[in-house]
N, C-alpha and C. Protein backbone atom coordinates (compact mmCIF):
# COMPACT_ATOMS: atom_id res chain seq x y z
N UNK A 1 1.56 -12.29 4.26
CA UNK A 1 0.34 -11.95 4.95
C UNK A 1 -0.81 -12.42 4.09
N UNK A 2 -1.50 -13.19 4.47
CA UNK A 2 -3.07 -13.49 3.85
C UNK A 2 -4.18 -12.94 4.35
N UNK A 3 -4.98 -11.99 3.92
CA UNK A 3 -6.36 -11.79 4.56
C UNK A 3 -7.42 -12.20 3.75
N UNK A 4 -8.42 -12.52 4.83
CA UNK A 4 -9.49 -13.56 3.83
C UNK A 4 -10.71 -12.81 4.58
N UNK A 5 -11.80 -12.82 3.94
CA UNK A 5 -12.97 -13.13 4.29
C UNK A 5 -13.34 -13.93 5.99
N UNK A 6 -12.63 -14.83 5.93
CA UNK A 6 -13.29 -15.93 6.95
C UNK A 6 -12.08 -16.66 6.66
N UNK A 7 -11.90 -17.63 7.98
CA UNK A 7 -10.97 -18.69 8.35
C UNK A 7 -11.68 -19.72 7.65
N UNK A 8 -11.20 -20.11 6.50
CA UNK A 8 -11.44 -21.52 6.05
C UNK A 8 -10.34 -21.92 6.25
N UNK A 9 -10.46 -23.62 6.09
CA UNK A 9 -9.04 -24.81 6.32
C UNK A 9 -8.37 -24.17 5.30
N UNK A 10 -8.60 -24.15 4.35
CA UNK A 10 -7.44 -24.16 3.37
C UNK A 10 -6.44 -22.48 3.21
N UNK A 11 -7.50 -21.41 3.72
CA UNK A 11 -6.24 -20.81 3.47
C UNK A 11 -5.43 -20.94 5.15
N UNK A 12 -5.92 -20.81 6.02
CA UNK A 12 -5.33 -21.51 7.33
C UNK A 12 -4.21 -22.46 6.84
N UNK A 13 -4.75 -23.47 5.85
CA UNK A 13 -3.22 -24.03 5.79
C UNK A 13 -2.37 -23.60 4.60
N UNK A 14 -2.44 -22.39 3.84
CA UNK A 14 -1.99 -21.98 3.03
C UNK A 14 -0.84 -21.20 4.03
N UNK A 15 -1.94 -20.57 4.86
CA UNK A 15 -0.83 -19.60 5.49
C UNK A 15 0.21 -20.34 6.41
N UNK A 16 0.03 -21.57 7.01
CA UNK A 16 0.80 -22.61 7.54
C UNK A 16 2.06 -23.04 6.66
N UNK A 17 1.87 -23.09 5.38
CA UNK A 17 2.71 -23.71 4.59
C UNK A 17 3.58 -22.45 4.27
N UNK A 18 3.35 -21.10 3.86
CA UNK A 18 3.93 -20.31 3.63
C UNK A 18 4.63 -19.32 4.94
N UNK A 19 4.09 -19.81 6.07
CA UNK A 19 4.67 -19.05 7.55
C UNK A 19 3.78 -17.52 7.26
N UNK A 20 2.82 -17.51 6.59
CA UNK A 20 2.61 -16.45 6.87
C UNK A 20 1.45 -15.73 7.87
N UNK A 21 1.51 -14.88 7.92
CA UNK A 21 0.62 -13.57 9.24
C UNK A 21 -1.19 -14.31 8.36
N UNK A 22 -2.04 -14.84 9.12
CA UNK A 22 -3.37 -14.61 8.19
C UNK A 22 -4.23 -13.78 9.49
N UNK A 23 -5.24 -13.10 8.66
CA UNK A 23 -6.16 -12.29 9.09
C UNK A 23 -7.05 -12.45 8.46
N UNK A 24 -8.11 -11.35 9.20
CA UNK A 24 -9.74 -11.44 8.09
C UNK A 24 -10.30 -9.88 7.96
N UNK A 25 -10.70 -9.66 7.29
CA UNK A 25 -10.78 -8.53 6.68
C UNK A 25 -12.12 -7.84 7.72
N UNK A 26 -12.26 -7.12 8.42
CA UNK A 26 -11.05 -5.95 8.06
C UNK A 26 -9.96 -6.17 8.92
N UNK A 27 -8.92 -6.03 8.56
CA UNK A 27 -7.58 -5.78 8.48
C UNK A 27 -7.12 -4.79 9.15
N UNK A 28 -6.51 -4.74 10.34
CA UNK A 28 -6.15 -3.31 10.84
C UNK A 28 -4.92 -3.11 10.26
N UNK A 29 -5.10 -1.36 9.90
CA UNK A 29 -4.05 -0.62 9.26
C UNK A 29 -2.56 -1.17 9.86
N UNK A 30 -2.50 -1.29 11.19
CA UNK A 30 -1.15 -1.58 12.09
C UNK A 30 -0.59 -2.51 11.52
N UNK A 31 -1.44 -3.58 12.08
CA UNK A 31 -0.67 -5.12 11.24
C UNK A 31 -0.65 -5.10 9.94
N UNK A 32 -1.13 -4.33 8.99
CA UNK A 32 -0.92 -4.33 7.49
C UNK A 32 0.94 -3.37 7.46
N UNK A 33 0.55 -2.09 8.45
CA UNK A 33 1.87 -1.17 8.29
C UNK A 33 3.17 -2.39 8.93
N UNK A 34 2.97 -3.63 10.11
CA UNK A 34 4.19 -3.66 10.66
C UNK A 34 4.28 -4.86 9.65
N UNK A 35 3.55 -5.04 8.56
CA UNK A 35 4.08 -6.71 8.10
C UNK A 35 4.74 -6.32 7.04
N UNK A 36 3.88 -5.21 6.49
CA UNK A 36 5.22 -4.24 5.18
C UNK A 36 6.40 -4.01 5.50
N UNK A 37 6.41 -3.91 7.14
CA UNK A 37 7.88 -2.74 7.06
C UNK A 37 8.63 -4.61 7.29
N UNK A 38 8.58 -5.36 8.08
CA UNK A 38 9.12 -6.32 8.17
C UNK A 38 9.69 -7.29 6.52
N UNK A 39 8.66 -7.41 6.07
CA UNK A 39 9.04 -7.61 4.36
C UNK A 39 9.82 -6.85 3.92
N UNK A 40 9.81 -5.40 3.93
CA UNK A 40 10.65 -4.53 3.11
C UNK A 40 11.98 -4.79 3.78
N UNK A 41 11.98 -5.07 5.33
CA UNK A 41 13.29 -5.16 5.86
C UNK A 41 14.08 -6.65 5.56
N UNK A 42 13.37 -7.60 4.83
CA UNK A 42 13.80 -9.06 4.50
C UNK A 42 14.52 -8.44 3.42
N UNK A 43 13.67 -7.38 2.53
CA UNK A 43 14.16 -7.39 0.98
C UNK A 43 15.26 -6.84 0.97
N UNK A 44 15.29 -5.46 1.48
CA UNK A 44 16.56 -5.01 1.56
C UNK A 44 16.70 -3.96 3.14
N UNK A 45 17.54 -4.49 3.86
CA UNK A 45 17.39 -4.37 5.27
C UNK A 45 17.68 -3.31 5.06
N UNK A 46 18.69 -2.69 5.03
CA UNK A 46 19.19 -1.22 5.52
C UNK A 46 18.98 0.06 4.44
N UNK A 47 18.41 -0.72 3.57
CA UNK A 47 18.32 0.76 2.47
C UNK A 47 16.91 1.11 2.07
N UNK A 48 16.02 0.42 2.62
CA UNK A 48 14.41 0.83 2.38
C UNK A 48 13.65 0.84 3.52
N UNK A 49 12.78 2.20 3.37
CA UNK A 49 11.48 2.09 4.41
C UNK A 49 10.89 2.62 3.80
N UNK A 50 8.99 3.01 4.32
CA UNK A 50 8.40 3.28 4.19
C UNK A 50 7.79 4.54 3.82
N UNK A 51 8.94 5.49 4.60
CA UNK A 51 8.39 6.84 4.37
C UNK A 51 8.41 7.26 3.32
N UNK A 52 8.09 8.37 2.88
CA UNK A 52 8.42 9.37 1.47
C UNK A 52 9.97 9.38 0.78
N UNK A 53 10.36 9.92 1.89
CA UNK A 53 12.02 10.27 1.37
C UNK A 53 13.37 9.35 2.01
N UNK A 54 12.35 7.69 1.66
CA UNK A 54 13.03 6.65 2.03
C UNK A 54 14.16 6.36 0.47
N UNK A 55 14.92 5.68 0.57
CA UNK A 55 15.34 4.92 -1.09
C UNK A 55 16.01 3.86 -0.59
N UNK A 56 16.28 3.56 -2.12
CA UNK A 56 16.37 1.93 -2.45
C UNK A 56 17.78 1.72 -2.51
N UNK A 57 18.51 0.65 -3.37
CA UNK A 57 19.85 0.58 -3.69
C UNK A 57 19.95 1.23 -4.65
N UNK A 58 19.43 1.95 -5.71
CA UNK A 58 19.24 2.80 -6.97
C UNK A 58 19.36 3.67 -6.90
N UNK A 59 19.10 4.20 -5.09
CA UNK A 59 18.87 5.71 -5.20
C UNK A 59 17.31 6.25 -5.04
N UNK A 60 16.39 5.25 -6.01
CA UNK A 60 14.96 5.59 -6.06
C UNK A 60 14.22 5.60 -4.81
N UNK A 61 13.42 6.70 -5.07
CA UNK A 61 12.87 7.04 -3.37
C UNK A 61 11.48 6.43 -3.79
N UNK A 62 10.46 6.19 -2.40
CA UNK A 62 9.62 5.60 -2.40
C UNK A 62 8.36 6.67 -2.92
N UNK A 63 8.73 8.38 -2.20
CA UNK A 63 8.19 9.12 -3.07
C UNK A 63 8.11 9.95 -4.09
N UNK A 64 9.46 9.36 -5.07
CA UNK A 64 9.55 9.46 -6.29
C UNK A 64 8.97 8.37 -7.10
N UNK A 65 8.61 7.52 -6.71
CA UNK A 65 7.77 6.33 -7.49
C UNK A 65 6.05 6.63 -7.06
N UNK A 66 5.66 7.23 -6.53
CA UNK A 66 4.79 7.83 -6.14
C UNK A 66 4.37 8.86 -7.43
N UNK A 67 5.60 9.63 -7.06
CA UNK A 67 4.91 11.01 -8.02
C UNK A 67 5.77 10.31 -9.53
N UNK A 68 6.22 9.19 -10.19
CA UNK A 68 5.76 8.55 -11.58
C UNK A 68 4.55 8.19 -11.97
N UNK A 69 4.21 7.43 -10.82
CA UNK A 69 2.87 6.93 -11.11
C UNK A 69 1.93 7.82 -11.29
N UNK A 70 1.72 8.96 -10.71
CA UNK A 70 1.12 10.00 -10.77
C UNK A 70 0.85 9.95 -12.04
N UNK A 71 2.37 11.05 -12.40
CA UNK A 71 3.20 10.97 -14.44
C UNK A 71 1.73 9.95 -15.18
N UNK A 72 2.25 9.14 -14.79
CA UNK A 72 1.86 7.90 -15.82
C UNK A 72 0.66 7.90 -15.46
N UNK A 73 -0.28 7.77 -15.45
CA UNK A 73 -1.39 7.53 -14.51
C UNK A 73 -2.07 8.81 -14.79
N UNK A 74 -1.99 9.51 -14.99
CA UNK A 74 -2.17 11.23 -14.55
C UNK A 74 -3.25 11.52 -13.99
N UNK A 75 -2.45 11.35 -12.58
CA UNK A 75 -3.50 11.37 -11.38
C UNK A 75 -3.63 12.51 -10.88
N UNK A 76 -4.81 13.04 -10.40
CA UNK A 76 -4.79 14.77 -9.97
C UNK A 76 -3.88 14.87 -8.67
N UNK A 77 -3.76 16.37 -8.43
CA UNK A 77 -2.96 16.16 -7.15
C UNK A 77 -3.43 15.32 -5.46
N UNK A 78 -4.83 15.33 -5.30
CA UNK A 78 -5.21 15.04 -4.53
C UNK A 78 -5.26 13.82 -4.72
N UNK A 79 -5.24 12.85 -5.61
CA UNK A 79 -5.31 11.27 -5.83
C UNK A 79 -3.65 11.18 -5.36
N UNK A 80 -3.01 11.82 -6.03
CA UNK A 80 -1.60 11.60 -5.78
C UNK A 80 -1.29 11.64 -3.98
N UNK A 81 -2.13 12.84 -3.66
CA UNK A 81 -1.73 12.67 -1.89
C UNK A 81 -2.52 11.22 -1.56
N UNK A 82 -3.92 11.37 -1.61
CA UNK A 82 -4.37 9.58 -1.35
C UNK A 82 -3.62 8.54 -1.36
N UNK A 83 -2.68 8.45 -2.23
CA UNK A 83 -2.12 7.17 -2.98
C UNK A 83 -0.88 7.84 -2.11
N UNK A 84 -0.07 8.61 -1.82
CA UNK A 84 1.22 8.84 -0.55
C UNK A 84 0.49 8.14 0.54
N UNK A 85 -0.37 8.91 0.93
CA UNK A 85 -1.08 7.74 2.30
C UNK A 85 -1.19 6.57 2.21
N UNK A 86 -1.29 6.23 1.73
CA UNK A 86 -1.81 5.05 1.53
C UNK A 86 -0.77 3.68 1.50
N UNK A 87 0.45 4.39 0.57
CA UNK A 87 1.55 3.80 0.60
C UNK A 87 1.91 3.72 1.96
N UNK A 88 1.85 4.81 2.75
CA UNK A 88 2.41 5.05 4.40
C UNK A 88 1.76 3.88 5.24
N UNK A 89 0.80 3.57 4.76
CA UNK A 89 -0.19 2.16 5.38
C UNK A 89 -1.36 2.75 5.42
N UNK A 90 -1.77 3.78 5.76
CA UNK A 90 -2.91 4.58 6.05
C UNK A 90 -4.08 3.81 5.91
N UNK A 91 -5.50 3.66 6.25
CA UNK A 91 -6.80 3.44 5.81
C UNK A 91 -7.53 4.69 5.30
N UNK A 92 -8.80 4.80 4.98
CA UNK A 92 -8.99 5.67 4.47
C UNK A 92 -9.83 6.49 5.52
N UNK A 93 -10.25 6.32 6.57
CA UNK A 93 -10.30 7.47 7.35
C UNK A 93 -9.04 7.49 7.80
N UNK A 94 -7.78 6.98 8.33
CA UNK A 94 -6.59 8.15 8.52
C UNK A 94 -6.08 8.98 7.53
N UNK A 95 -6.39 8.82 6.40
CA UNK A 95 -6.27 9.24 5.24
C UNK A 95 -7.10 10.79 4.99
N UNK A 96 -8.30 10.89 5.49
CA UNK A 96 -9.39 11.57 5.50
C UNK A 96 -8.72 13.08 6.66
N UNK A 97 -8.60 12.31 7.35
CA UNK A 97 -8.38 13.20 9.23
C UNK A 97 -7.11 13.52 8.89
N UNK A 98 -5.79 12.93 8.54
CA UNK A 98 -4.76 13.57 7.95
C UNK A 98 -5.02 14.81 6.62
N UNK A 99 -6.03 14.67 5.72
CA UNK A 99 -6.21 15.24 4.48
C UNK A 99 -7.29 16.79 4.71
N UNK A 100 -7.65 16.15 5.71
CA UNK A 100 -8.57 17.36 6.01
C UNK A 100 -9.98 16.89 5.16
N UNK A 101 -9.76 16.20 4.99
CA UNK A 101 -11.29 16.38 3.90
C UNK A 101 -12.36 14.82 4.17
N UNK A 102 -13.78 14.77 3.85
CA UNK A 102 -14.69 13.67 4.01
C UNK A 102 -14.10 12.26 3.56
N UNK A 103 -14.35 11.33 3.98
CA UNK A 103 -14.24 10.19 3.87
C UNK A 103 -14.42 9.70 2.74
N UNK A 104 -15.62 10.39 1.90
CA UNK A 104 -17.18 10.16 1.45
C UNK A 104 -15.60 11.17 -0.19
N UNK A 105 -14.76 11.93 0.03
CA UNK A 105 -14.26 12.49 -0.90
C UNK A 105 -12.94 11.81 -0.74
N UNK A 106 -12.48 10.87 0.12
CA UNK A 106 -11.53 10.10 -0.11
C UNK A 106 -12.02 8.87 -0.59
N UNK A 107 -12.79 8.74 -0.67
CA UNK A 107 -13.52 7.26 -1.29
C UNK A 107 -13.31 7.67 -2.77
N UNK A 108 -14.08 8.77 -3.24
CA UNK A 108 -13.68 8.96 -4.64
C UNK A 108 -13.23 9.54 -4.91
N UNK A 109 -11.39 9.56 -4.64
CA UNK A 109 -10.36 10.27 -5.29
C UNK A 109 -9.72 8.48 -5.31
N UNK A 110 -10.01 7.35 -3.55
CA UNK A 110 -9.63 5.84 -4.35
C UNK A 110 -10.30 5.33 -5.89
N UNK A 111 -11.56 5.68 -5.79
CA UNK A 111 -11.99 5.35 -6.83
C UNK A 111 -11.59 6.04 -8.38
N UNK A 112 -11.21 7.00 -8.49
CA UNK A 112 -10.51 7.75 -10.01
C UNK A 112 -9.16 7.11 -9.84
N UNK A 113 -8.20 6.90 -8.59
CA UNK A 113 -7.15 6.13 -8.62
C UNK A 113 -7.20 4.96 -9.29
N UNK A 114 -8.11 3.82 -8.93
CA UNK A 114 -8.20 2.73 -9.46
C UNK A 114 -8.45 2.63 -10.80
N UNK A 115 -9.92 2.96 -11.28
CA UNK A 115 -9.67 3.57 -12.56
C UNK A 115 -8.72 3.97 -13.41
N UNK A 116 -7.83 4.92 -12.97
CA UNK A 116 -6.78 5.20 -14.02
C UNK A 116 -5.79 4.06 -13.81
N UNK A 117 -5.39 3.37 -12.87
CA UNK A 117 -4.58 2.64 -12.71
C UNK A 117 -4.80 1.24 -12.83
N UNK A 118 -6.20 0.76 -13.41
CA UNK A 118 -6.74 -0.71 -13.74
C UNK A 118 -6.63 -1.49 -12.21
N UNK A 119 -6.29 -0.98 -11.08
CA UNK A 119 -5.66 -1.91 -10.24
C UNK A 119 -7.39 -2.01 -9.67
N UNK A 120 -8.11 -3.32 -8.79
CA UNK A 120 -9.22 -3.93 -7.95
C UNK A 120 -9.50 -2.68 -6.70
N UNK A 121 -8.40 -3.17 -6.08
CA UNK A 121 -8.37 -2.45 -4.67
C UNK A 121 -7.16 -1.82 -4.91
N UNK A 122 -7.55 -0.45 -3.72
CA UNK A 122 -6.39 0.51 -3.01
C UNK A 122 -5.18 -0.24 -2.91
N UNK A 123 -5.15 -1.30 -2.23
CA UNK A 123 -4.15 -2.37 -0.93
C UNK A 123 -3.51 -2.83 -2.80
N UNK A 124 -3.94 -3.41 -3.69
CA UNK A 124 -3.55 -3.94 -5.17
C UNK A 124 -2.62 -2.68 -5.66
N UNK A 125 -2.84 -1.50 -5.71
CA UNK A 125 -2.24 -0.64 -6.42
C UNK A 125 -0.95 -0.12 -5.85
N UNK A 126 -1.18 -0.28 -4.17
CA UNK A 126 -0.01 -0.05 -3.61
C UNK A 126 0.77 -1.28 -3.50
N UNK A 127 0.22 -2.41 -3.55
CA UNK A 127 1.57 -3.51 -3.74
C UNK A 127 2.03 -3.60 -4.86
N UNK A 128 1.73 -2.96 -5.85
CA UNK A 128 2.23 -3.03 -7.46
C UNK A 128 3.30 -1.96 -7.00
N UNK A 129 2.67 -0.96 -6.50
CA UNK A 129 3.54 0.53 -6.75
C UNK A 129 5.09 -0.43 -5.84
N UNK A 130 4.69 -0.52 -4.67
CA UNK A 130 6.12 -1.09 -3.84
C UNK A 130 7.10 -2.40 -4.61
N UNK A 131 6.03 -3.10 -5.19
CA UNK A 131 7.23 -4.06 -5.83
C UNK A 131 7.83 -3.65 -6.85
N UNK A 132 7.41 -2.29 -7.12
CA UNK A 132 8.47 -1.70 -8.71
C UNK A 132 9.33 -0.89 -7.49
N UNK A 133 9.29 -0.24 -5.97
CA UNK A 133 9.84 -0.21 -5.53
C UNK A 133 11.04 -0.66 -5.63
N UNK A 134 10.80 -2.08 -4.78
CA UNK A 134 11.71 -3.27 -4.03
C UNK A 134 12.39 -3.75 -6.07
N UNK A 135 11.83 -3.73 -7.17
CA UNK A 135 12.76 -3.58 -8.33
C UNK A 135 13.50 -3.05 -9.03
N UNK A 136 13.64 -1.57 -8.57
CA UNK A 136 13.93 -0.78 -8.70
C UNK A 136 15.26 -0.43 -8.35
């Protein structure tokens, strides 16, 4: 999946060369949730999904790598629920309306996430978190 800014030639033909999904930001949550689950199902078809109390060939669940990162990271509990959503595909108002709480206070529980976790963006921290997943 590539999302860009804007359709320029080149990533147009980036995404040509690689077969992949391109979009432009913003990005709906859907097509971000069905291109994960489709990848995860290339990586390992029958033993991983998305949910919480999904696992791997290891055994390792998706929200036991969740609550490491936490560990490591030492993320409060409410960053830790952010960062479950989020993994789920969530944006941050479904994130908000699921959590019960402002937008405006899910913005900065992403933001102490990132921070502790060096990662750019939300969408960066959860593809790190899933590919120790899918290594796992």
């Amino acid at each position: 999946m590539l999302v860009t800014g804007g359709l320029e030639v080149e990533f147009v033909n980036h995404a040509c060369a690689l077969d992949a999904v391109l979009t432009t930001k913003p990005c709906p949550s859907d097509l971000v949730r069905a291109f994960v689950r489709r990848a995860a199902a290339r990586v390992a078809p029958a033993t991983m999904s998305l949910t919480p109390s999904a696992t791997t060939d290891d055994g390792a669940a998706v929200g036991d790598r969740v609550r490491i990162w936490a560990a490591r990271y030492r993320l409060s509990t409410a960053g830790t629920d952010v960062l479950r959503h989020a993994v789920r595909g969530q944006d941050r108002g479904e994130i908000a309306a699921d959590r019960g709480t402002s937008l405006h206070t899910v913005k900065n529980q992403i933001a102490d996430i990132l921070r502790r976790t060096g990662d750019d963006t939300l969408q960066a921290a959860v593809s790190r978190l899933l590919r120790e997943v899918v290594r796992t």
